[in-house]
C-alpha atoms as a PDB file:
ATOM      1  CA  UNK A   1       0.000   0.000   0.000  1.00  0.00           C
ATOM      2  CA  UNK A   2       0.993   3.523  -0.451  1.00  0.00           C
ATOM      3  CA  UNK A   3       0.759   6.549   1.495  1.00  0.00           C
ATOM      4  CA  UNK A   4      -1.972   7.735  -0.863  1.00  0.00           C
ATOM      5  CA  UNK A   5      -3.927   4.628  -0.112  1.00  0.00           C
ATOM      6  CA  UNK A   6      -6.799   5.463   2.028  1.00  0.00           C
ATOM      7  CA  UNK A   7      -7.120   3.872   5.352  1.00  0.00           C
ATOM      8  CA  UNK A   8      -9.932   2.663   7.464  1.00  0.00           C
ATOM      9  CA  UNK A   9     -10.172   0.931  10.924  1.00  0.00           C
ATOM     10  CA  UNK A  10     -11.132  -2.250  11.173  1.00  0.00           C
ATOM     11  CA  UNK A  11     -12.153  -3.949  14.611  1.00  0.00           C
ATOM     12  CA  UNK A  12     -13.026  -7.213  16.198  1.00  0.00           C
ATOM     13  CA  UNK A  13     -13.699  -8.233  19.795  1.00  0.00           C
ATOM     14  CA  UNK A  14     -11.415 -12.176  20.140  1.00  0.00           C
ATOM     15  CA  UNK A  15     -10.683 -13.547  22.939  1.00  0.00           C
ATOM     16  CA  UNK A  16      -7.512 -12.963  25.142  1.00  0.00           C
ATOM     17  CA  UNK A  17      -5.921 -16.069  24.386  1.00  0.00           C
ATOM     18  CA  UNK A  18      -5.985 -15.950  20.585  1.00  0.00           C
ATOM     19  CA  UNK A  19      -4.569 -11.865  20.936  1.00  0.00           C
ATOM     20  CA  UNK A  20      -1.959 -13.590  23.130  1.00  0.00           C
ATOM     21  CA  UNK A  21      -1.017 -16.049  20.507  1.00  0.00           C
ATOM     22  CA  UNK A  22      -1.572 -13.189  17.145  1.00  0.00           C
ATOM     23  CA  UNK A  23       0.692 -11.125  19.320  1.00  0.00           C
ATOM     24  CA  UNK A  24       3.158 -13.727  19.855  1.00  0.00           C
ATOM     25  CA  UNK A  25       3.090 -14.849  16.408  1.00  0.00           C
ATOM     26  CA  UNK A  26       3.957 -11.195  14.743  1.00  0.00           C
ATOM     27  CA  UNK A  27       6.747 -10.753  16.936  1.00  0.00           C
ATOM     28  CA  UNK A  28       8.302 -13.846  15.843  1.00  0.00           C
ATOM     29  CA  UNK A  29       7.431 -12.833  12.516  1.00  0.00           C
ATOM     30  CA  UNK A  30       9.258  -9.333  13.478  1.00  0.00           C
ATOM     31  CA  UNK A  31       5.526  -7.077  12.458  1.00  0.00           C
ATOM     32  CA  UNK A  32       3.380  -5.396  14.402  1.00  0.00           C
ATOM     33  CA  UNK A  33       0.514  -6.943  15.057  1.00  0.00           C
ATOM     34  CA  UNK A  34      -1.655  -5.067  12.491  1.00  0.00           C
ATOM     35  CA  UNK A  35       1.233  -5.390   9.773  1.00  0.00           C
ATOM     36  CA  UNK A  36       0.639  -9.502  11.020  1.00  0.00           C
ATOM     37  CA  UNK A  37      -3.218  -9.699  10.677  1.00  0.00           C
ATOM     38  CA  UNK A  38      -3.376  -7.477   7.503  1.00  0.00           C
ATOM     39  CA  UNK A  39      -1.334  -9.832   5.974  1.00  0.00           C
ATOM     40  CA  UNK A  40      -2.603 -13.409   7.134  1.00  0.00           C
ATOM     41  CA  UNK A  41      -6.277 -11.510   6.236  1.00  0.00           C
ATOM     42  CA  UNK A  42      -5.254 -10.693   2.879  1.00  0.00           C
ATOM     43  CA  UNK A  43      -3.829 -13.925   2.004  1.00  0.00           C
ATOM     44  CA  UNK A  44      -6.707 -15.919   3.202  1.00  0.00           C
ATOM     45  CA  UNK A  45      -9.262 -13.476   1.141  1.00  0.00           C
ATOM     46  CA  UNK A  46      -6.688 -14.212  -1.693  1.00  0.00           C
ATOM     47  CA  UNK A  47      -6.860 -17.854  -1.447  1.00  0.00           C
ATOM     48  CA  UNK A  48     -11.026 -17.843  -0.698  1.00  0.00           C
ATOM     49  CA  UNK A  49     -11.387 -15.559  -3.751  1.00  0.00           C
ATOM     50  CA  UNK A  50      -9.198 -17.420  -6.075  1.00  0.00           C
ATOM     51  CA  UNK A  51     -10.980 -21.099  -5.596  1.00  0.00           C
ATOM     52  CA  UNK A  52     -14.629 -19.954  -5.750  1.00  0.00           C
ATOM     53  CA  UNK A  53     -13.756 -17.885  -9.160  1.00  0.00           C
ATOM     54  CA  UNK A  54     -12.009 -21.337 -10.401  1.00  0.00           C
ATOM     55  CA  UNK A  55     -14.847 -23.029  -9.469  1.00  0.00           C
ATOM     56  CA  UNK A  56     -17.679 -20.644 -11.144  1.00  0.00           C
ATOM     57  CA  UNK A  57     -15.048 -20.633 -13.782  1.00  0.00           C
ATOM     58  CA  UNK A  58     -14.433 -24.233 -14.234  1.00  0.00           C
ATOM     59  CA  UNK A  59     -18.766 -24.873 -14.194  1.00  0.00           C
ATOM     60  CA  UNK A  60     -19.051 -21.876 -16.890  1.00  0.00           C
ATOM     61  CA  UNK A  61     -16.980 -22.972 -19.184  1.00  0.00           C
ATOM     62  CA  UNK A  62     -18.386 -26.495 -18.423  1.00  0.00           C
ATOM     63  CA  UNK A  63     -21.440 -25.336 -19.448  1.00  0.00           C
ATOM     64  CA  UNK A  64     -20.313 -23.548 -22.545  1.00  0.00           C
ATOM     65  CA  UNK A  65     -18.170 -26.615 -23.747  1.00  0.00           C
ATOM     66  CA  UNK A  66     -21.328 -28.583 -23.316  1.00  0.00           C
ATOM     67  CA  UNK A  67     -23.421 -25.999 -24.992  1.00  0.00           C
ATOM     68  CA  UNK A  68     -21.302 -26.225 -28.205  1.00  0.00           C
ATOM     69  CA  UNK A  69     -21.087 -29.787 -28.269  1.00  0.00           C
ATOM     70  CA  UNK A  70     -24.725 -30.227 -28.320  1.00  0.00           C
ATOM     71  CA  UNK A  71     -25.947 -27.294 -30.053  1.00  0.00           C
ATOM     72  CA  UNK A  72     -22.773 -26.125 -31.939  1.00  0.00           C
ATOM     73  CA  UNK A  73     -22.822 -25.136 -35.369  1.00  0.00           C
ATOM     74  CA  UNK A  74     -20.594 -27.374 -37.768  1.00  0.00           C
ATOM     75  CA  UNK A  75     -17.344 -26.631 -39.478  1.00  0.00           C
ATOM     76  CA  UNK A  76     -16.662 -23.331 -40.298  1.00  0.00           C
ATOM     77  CA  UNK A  77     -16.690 -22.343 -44.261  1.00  0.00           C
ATOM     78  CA  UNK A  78     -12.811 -22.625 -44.238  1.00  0.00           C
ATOM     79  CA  UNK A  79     -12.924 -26.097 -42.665  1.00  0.00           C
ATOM     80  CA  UNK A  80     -15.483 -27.065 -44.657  1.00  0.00           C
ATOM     81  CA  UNK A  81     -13.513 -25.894 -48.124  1.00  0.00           C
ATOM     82  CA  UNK A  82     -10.343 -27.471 -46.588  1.00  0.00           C
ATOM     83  CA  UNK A  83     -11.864 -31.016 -46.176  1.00  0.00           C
ATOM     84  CA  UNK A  84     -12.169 -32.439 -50.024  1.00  0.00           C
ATOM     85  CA  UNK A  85      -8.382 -31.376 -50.439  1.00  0.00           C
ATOM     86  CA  UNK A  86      -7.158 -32.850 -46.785  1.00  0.00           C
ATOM     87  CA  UNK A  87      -8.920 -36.174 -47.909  1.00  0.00           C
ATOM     88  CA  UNK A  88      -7.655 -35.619 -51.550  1.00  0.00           C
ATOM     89  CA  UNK A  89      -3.925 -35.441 -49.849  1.00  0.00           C
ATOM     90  CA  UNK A  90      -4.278 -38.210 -47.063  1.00  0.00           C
ATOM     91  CA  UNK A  91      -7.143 -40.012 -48.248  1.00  0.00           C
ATOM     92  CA  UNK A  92     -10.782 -40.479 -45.761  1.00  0.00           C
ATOM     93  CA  UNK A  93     -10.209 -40.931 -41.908  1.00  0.00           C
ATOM     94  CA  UNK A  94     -10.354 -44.658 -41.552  1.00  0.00           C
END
């Protein structure tokens, strides 16, 4: 972030023992202990946001792959033009 990057405050009541063990954890990590749960935050929200847009990517294009399978057009003009002179040079798929 830069110092233009507007800033907010962001709270959340836990209890003592897991702001113990956040605290504890940063200072290994040598970060303060917002620098500590900005980070492990945004990584998480990474990782959440990344495998829910694979998955309603990986069920779209599903769809659309089925879609043209069932009710695709056929060969486009070129492929269509193309096909007496492939079979001319290779002969007919067996």
């Amino acid at each position: 972030m830069t110092e233009s990057t507007p800033m907010i405050r962001v709270e959340a009541r836990i209890p003592a023992d897991l702001h113990a063990m956040f605290k504890h954890a940063a200072k290994l990590e040598n970060q303060t202990l917002s620098e500590f749960l900005t980070l492990a935050a945004t990584q998480h929200a990474q990782r959440v946001i990344a495998q829910v847009e694979v998955i309603r990517f990986g069920r779209d294009a599903s769809v659309a792959f089925s879609d043209l399978l069932i009710n695709g057009r056929g060969p486009r003009i070129r492929l269509a033009d193309a096909t007496p002179l492939h079979t001319e040079t290779f002969g007919a798929p067996e």
